[in-house]
N, C-alpha and C. Protein backbone atom coordinates (compact mmCIF):
# COMPACT_ATOMS: atom_id res chain seq x y z
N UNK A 1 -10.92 13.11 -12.82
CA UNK A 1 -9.95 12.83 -11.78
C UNK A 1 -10.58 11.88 -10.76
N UNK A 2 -9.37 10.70 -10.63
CA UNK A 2 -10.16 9.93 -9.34
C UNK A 2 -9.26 10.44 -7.67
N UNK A 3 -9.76 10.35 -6.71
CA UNK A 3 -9.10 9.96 -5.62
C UNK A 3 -9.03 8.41 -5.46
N UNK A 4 -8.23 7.85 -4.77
CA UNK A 4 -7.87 6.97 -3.91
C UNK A 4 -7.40 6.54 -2.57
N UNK A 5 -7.97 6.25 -1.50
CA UNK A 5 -7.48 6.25 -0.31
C UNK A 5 -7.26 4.93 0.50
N UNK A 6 -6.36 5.10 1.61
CA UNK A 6 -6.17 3.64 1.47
C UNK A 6 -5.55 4.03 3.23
N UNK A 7 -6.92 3.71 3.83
CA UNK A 7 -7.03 4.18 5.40
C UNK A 7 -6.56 3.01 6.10
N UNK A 8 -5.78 2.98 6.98
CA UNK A 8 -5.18 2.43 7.82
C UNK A 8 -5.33 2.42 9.28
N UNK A 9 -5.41 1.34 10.31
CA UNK A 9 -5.66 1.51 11.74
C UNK A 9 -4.37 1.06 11.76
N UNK A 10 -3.58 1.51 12.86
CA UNK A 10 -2.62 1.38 13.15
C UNK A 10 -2.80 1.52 15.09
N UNK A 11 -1.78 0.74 15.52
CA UNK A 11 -1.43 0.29 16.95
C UNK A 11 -1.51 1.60 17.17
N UNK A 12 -1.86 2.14 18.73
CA UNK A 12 -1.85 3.34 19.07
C UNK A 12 -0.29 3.72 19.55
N UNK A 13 -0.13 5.03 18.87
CA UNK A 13 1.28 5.79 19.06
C UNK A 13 2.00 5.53 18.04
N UNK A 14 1.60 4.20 17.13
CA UNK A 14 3.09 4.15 15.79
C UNK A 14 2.29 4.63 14.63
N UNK A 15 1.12 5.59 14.77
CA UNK A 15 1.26 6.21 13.46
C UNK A 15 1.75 6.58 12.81
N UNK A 16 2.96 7.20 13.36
CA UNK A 16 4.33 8.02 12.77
C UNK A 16 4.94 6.88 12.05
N UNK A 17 4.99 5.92 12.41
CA UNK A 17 6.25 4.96 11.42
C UNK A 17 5.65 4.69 10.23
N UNK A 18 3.98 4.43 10.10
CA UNK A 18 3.67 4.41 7.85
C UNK A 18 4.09 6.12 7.79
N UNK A 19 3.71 6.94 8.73
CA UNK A 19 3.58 8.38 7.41
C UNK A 19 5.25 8.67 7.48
N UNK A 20 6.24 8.36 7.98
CA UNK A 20 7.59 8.23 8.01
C UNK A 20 8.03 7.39 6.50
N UNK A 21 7.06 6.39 6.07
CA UNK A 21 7.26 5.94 4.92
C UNK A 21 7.16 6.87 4.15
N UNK A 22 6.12 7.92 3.89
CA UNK A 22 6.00 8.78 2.21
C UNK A 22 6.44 9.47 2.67
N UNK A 23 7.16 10.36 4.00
CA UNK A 23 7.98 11.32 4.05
C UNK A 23 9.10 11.52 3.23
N UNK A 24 8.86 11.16 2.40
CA UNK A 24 9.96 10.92 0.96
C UNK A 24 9.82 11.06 0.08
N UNK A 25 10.59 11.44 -0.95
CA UNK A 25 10.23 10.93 -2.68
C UNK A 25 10.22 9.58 -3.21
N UNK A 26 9.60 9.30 -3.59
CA UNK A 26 9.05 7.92 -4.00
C UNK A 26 8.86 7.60 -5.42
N UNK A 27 9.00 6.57 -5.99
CA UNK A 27 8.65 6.00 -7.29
C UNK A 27 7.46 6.29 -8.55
N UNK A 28 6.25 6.68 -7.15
CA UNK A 28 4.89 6.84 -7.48
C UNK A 28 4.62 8.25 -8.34
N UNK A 29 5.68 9.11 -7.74
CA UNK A 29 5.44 10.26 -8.66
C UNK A 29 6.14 10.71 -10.26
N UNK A 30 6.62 9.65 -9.71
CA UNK A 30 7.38 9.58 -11.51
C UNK A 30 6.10 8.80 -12.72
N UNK A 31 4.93 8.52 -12.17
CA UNK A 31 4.06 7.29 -12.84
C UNK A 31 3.21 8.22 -13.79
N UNK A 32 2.96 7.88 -15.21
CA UNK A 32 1.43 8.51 -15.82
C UNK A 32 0.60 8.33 -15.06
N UNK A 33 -0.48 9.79 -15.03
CA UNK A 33 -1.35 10.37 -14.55
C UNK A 33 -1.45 10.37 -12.71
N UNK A 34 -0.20 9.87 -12.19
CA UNK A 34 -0.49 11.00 -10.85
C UNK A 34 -0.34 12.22 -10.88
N UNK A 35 -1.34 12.70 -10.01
CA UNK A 35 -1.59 14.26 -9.53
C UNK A 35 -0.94 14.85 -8.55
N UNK A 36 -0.85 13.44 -7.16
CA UNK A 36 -0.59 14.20 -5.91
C UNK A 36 -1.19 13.08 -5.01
N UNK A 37 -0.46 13.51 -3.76
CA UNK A 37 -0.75 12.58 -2.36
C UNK A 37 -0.84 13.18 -1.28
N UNK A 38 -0.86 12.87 -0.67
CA UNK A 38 -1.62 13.20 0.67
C UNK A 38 -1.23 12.41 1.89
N UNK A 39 -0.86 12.46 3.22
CA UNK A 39 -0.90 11.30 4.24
C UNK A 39 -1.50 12.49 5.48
N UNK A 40 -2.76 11.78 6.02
CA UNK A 40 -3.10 12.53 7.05
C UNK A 40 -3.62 11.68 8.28
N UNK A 41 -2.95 12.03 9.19
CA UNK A 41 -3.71 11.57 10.23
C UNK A 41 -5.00 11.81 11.40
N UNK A 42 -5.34 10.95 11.65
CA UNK A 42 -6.94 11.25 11.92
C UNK A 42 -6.92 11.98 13.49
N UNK A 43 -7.13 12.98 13.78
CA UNK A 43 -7.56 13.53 14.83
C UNK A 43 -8.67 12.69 16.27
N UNK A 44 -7.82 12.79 17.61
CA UNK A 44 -8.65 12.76 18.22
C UNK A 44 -9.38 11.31 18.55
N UNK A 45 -8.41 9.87 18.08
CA UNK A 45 -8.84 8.36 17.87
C UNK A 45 -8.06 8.24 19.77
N UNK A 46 -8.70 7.58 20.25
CA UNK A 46 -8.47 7.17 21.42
C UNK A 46 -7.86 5.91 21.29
N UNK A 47 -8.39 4.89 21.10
CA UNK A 47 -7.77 2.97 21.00
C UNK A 47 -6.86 3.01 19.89
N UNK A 48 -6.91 3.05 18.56
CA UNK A 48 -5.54 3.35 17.77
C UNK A 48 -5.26 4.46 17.01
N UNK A 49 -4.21 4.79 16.32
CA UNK A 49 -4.00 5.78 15.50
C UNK A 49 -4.68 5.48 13.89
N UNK A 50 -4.76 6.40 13.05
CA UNK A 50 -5.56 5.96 11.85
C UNK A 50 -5.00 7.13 10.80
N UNK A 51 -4.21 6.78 10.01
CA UNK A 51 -3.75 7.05 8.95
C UNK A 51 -4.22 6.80 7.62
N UNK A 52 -4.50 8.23 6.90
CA UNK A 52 -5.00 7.99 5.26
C UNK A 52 -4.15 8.28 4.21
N UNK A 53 -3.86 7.53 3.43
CA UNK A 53 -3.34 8.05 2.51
C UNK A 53 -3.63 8.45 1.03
N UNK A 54 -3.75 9.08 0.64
CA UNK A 54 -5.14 9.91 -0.25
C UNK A 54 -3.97 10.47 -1.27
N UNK A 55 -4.26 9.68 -3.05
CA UNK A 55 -3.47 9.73 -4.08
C UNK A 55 -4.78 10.34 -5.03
N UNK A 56 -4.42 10.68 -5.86
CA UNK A 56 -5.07 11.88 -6.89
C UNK A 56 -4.63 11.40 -8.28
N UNK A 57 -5.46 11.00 -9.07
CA UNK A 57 -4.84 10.36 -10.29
C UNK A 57 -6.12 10.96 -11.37
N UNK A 58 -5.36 11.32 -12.77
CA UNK A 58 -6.30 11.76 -13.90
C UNK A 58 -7.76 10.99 -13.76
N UNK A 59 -7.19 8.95 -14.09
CA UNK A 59 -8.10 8.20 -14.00
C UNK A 59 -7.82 7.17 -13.54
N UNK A 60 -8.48 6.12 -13.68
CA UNK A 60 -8.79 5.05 -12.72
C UNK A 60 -8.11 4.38 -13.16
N UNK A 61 -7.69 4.29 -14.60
CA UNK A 61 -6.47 3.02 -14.96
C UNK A 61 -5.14 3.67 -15.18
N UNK A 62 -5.00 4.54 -14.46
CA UNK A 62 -3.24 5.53 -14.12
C UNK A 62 -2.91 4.51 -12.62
N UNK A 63 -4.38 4.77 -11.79
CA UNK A 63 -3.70 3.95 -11.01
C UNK A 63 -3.94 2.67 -10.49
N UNK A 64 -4.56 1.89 -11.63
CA UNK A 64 -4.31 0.60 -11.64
C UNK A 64 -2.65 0.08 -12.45
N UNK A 65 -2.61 1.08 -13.28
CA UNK A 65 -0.95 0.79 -14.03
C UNK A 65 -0.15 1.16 -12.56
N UNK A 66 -0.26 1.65 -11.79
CA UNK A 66 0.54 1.67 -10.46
C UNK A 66 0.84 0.67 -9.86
N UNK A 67 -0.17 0.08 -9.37
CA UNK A 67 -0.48 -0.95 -8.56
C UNK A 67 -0.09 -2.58 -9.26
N UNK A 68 0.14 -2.56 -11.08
CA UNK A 68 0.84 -3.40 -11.54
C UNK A 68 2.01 -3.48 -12.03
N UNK A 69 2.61 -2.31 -11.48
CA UNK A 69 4.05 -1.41 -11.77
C UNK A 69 4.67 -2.18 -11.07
N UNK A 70 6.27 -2.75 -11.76
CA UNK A 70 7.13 -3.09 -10.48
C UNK A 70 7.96 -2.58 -9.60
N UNK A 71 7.44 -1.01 -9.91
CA UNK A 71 7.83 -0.25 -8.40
C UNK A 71 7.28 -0.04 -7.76
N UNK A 72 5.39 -0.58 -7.88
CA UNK A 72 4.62 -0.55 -6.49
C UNK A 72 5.33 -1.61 -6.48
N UNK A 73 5.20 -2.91 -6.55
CA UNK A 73 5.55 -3.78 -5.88
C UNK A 73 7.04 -4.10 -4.76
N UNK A 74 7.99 -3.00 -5.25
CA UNK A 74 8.89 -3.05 -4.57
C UNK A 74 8.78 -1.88 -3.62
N UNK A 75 8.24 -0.79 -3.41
CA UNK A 75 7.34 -0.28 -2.42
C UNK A 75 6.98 -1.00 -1.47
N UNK A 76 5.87 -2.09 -2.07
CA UNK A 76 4.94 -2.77 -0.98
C UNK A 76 5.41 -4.30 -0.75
N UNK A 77 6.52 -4.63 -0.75
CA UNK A 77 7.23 -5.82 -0.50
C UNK A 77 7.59 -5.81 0.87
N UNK A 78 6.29 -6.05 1.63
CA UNK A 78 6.49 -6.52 2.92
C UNK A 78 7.51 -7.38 3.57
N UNK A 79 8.63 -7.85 4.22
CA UNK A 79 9.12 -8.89 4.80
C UNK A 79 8.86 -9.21 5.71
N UNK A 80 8.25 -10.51 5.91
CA UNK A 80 7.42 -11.63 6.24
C UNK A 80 6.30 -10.84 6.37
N UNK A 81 5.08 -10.27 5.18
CA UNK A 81 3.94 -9.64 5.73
C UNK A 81 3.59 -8.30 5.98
N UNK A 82 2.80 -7.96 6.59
CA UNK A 82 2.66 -6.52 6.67
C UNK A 82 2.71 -5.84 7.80
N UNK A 83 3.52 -5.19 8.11
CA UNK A 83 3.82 -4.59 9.26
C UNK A 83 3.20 -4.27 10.37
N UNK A 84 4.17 -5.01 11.91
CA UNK A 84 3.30 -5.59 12.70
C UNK A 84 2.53 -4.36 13.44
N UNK A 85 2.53 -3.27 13.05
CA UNK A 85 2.01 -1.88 13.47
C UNK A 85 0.36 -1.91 12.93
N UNK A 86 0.23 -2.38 12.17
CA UNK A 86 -1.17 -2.25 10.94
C UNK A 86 -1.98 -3.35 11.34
N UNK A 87 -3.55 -3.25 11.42
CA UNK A 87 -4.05 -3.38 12.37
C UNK A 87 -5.23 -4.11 11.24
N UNK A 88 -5.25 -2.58 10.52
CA UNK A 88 -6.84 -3.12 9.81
C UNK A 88 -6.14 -1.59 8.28
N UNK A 89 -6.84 -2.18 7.21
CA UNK A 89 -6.54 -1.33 6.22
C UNK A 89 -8.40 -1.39 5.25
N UNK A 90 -8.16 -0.19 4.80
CA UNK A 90 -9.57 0.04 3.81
C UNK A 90 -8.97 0.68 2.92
N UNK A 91 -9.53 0.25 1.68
CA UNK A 91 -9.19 1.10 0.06
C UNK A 91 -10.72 1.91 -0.56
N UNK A 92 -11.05 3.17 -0.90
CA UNK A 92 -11.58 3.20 -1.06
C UNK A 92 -11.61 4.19 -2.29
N UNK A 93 -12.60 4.62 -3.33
CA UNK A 93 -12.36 5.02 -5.28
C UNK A 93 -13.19 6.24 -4.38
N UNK A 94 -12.54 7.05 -4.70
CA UNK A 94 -13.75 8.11 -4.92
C UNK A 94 -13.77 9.03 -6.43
N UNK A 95 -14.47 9.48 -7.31
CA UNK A 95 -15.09 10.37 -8.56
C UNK A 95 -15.26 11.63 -8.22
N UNK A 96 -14.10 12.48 -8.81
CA UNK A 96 -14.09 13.66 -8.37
C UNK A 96 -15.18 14.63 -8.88
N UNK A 97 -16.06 14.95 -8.72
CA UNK A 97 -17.29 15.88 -9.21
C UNK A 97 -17.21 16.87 -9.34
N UNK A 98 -16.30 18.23 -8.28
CA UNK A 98 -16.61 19.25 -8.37
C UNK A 98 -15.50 19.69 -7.61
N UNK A 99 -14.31 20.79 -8.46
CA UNK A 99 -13.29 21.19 -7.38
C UNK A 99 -13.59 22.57 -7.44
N UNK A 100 -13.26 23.20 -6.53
CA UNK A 100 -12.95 24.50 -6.10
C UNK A 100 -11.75 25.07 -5.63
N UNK A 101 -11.28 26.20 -6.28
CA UNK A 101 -9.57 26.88 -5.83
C UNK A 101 -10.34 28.16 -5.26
N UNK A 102 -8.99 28.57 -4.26
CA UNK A 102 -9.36 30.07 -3.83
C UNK A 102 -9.68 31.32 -4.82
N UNK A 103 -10.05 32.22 -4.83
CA UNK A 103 -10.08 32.93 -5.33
C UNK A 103 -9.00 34.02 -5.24
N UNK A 104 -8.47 34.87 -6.53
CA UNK A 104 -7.27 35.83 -6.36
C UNK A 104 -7.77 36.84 -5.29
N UNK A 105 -7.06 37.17 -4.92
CA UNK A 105 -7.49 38.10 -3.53
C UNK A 105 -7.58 40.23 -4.28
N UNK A 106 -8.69 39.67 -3.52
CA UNK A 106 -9.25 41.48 -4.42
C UNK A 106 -8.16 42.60 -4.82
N UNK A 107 -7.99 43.66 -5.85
CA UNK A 107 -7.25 44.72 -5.41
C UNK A 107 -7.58 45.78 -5.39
């Protein structure tokens, strides 16, 4: 399993308008090998807000077939550009090594 994240600075106070974007059902979960998503925002940023959005995929070419899907692209079809809220963006792979679930609770 890979993660993928794809962190965002955003103008301070319009964080709400990207995570207002996946507040939805979306295209992405209909795709081979997604797992799951995530949008969280970062606690406690003084100068802007900072939003992650953190996708869960079997492997690494589930979500490269995403990203050449033409429903990312109509997703991410900016008009004129990328929204004047977004500041600074980072993508970053992470290799999932080691998960852990709760345990059933004693009886």
């Amino acid at each position: 399993m890979i993660i993928v994240t794809n962190t965002a600075k955003i103008t301070k106070g319009n964080g709400h308008k990207l995570i207002e974007r996946f507040n939805k059902v979306g295209k992405v979960e209909t795709m081979p090998g997604f797992l799951g998503l995530e949008v969280l925002l970062t606690q406690n940023t003084v100068d802007y807000d900072e939003v992650t959005i953190s996708t869960r995929w079997n492997v690494k070419e589930d979500f490269q077939g995403w990203t050449k899907s033409a429903a990312f692209k109509d997703a991410h079809s900016h008009q004129g550009g990328m929204p004047e809220y977004i500041l600074d963006n980072k993508i970053a792979y992470y290799d999932v090594k080691v998960v852990r679930m709760p345990m059933a609770a004693a009886q």
